[in-house]
Protein backbone atom coordinates (compact mmCIF):
# COMPACT_ATOMS: atom_id res chain seq x y z
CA UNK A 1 -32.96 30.82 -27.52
CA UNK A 2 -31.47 33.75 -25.19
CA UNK A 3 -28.74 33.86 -23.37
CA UNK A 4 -30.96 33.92 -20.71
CA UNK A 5 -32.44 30.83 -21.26
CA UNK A 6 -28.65 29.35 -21.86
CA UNK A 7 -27.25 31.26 -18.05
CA UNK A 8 -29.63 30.18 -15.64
CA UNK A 9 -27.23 30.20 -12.74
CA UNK A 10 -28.19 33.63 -10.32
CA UNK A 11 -24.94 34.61 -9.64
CA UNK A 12 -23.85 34.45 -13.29
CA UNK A 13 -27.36 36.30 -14.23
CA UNK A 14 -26.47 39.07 -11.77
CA UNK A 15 -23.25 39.52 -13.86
CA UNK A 16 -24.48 39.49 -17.34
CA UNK A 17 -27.07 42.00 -16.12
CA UNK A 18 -24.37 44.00 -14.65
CA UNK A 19 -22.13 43.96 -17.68
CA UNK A 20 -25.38 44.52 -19.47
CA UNK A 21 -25.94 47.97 -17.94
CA UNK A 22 -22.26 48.56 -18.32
CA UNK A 23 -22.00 48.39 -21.19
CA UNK A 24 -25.42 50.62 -21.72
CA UNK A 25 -23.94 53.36 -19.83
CA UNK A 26 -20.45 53.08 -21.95
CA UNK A 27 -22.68 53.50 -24.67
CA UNK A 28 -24.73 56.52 -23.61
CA UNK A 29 -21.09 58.56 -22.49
CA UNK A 30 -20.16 57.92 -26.02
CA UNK A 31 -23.84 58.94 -27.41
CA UNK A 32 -23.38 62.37 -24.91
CA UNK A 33 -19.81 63.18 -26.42
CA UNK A 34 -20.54 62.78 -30.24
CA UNK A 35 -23.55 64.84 -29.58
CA UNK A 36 -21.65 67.65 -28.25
CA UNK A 37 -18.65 67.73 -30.63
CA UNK A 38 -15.37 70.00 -29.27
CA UNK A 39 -12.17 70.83 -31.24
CA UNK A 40 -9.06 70.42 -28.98
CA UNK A 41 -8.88 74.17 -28.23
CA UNK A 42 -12.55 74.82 -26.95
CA UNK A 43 -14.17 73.12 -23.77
CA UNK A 44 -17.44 71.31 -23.90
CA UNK A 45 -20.55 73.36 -22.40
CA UNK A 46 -20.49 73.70 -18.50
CA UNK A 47 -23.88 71.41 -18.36
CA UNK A 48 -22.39 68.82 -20.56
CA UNK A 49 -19.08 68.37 -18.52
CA UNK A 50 -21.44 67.93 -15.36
CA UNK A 51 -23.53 65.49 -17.37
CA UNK A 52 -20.47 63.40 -18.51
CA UNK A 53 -18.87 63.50 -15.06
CA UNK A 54 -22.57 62.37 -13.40
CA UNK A 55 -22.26 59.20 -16.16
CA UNK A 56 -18.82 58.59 -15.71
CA UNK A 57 -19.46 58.47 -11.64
CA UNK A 58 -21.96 56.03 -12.45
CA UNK A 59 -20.19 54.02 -15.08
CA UNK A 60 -16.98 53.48 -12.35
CA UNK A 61 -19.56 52.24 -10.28
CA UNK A 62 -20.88 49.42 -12.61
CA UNK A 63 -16.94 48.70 -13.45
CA UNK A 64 -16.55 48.94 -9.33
CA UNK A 65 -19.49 46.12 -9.11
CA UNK A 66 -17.95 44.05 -12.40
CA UNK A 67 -14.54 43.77 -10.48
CA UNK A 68 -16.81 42.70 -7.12
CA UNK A 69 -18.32 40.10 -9.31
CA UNK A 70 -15.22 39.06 -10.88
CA UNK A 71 -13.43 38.42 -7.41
CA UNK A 72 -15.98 36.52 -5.96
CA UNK A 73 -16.05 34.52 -9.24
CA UNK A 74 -12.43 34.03 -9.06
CA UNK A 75 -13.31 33.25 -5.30
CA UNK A 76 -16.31 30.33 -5.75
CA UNK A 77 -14.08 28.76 -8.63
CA UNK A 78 -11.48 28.05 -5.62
CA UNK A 79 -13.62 26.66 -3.20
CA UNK A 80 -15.55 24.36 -5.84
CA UNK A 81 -12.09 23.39 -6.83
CA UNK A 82 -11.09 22.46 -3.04
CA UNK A 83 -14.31 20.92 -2.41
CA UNK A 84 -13.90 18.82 -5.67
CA UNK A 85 -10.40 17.56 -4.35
CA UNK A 86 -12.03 16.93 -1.21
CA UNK A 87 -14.74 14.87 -2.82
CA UNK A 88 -12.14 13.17 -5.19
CA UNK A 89 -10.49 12.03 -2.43
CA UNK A 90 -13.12 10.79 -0.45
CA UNK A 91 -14.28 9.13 -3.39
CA UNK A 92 -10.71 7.63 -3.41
CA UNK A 93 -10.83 6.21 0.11
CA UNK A 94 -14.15 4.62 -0.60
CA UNK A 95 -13.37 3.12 -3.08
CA UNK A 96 -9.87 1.59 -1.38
CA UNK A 97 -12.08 0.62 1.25
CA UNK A 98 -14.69 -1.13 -0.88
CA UNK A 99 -11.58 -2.68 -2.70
CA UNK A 100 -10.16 -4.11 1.00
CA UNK A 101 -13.95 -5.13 1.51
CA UNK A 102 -14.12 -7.32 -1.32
CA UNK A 103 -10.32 -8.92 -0.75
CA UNK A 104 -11.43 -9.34 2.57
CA UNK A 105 -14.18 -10.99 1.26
CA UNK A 106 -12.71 -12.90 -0.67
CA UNK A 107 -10.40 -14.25 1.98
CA UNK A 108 -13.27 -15.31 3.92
CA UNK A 109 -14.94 -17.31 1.48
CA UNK A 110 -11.60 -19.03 0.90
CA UNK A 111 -11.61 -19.67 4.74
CA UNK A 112 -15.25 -20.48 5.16
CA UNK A 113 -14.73 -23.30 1.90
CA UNK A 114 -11.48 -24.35 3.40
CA UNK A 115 -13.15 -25.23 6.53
CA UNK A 116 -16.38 -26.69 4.89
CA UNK A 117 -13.63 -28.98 3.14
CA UNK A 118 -12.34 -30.76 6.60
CA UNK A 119 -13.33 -33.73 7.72
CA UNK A 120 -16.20 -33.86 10.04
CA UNK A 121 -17.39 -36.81 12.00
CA UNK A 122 -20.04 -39.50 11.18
CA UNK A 123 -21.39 -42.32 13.10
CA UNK A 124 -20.71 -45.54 11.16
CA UNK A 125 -23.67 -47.81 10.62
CA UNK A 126 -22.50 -50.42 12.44
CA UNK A 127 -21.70 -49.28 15.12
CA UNK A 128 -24.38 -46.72 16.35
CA UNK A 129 -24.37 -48.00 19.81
CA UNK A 130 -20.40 -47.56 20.47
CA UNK A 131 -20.33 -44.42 18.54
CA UNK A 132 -17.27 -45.21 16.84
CA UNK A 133 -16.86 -42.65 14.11
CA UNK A 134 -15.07 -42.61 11.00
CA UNK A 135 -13.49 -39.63 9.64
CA UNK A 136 -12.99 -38.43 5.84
CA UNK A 137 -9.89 -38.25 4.57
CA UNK A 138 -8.14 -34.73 5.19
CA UNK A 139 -4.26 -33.43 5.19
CA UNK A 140 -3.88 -33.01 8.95
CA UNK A 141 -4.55 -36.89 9.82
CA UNK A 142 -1.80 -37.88 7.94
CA UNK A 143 0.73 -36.44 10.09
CA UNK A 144 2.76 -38.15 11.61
CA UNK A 145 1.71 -37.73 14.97
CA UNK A 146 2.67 -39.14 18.34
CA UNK A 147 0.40 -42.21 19.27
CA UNK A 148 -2.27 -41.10 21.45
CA UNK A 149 -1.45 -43.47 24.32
CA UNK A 150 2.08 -41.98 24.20
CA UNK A 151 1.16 -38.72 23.78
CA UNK A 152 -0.93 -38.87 27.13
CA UNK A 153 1.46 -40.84 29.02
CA UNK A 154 3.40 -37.60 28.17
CA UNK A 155 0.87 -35.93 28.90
CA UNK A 156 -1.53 -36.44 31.67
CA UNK A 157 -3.15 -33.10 31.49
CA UNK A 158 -4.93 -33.70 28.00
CA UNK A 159 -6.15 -36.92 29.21
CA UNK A 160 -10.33 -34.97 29.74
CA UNK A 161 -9.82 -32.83 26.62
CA UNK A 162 -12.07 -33.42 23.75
CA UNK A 163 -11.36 -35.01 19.94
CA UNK A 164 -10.75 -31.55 19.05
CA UNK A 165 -8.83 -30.29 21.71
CA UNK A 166 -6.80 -33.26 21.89
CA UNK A 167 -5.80 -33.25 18.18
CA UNK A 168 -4.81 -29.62 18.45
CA UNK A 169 -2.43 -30.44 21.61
CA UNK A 170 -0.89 -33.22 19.62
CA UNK A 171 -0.40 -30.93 16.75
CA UNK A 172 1.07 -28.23 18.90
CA UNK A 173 3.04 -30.95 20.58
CA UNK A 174 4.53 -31.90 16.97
CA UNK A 175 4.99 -28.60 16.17
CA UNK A 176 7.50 -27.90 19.52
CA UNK A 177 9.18 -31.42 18.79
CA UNK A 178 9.85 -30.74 15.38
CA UNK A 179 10.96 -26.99 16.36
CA UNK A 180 13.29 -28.11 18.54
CA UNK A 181 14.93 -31.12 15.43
CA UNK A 182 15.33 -28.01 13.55
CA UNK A 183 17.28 -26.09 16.09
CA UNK A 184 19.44 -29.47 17.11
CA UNK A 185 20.05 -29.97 13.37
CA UNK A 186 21.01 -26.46 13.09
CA UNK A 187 23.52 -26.97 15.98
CA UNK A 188 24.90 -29.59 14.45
CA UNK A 189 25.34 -27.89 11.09
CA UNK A 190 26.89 -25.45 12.15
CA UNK A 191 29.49 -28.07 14.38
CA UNK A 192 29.76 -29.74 11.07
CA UNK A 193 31.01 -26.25 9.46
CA UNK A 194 33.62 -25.79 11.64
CA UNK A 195 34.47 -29.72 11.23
CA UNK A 196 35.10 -28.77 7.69
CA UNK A 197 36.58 -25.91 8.00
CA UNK A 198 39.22 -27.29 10.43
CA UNK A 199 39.59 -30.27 8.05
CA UNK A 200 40.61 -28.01 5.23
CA UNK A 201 42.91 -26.06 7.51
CA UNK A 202 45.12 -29.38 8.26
CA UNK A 203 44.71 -30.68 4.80
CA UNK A 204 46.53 -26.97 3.36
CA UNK A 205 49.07 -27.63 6.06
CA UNK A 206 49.75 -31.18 5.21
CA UNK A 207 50.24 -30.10 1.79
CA UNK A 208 52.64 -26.81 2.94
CA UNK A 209 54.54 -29.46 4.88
CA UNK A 210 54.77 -32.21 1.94
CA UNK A 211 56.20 -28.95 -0.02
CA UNK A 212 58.31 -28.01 2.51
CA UNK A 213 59.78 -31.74 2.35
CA UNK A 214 60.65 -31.78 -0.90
CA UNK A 215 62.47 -28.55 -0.98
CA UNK A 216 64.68 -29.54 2.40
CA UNK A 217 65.30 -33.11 0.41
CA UNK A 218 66.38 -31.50 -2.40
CA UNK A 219 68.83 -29.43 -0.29
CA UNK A 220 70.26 -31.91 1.38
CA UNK A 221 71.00 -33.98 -1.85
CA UNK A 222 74.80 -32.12 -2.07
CA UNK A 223 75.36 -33.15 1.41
CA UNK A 224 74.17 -36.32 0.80
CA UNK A 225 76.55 -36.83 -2.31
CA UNK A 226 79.46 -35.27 0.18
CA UNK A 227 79.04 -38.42 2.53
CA UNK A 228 79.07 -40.67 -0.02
CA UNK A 229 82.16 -39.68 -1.27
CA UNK A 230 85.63 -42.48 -1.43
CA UNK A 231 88.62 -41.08 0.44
């Protein structure tokens, strides 16, 4: 096998050819010197100076077309390197976006099963021609809702709104009611703070002043004795 058969890239052919026939004419300068032999005194022949100088011209221009070569090698290596990058990262975002795909996914199919998992509404045997329904078990019928009778005596506007409807305006009417507990109770948390607080406030002065007692009792003990003196 050649190396012909191994480089089958044109650009790098057009190289290997050039340094081919550089080499060749390197090789036929040296051929033209040894066959005219000088000593360091005495000049080559007229015809063979013109004959090296006509080789040399055309060996600088085979080294003229290796450097070409060389700097649009040096050139194409750059821009495959930027395009790979550019590929890399476009590989990159694809595959971020086929990774937010399949979360997404994922998230959907939780949703879709959550919702296959309510309750939905059957007609109970007996009693087809009422269409009473009864209703499987599921997490958001055992709130702890208003009564519906209350909740529209409330609440007029709901009265026309359907099962569905209705049930989502007595959720979102829980929801505000409970909203509203939390910010009282906060209220009165806080109020209770302060209540303790202030508590602890008196208590360290009650104790200052039970302190303070003692030490003007104990003062007053010499005066006391002074009174209670016999004269």
């Amino acid at each position: 096998m050649t190396i012909s058969d191994i480089v089958t890239d044109p650009f790098l052919q057009s190289v290997l050819q050039t340094s081919t026939l550089t080499r060749q004419q390197c090789m036929t300068i040296l051929d033209l010197v040894e066959a005219h032999p000088t000593s360091t005194d005495a000049l080559p022949p007229h015809d063979v100076l013109l004959q090296l100088s006509k080789q040399q011209k055309i060996l600088f221009t085979y080294l003229a077309q290796l450097r070409g070569l060389n700097r649009d090698a040096i050139l194409g290596v750059r821009q495959t390197k930027q395009a790979t990058a550019e590929a890399r990262h476009e590989v990159d975002r694809l595959h971020l976006h086929l990774q937010n795909l399949y979360y997404e996914q994922r998230h959907l199919r939780g949703e879709i099963n959550a919702c296959e998992s309510y309750e939905y509404a059957r007609p109970r045997p007996d009693h087809l021609s009422q269409l009473t329904v009864s209703f499987l078990s599921h997490k958001y019928q055992q709130l702890p809702l208003v009564p519906v009778e209350d909740f529209l005596q409330q609440h007029p506007e709901h009265a026309e709104d359907d099962e569905t409807g209705l049930m989502t305006a007595r959720i979102n009417h829980e929801h505000a009611e409970r909203e509203a507990l939390e910010q009282a109770r906060q209220g009165l948390l806080k109020k209770k703070q302060v209540l303790i607080a202030d508590n602890k406030k008196r208590k360290d002065d009650l104790a200052n002043l039970d302190q303070d007692l003692e030490k003007f009792i104990d003062a007053a003990k010499p005066i006391q004795k002074t009174f209670e003196k016999e004269y």
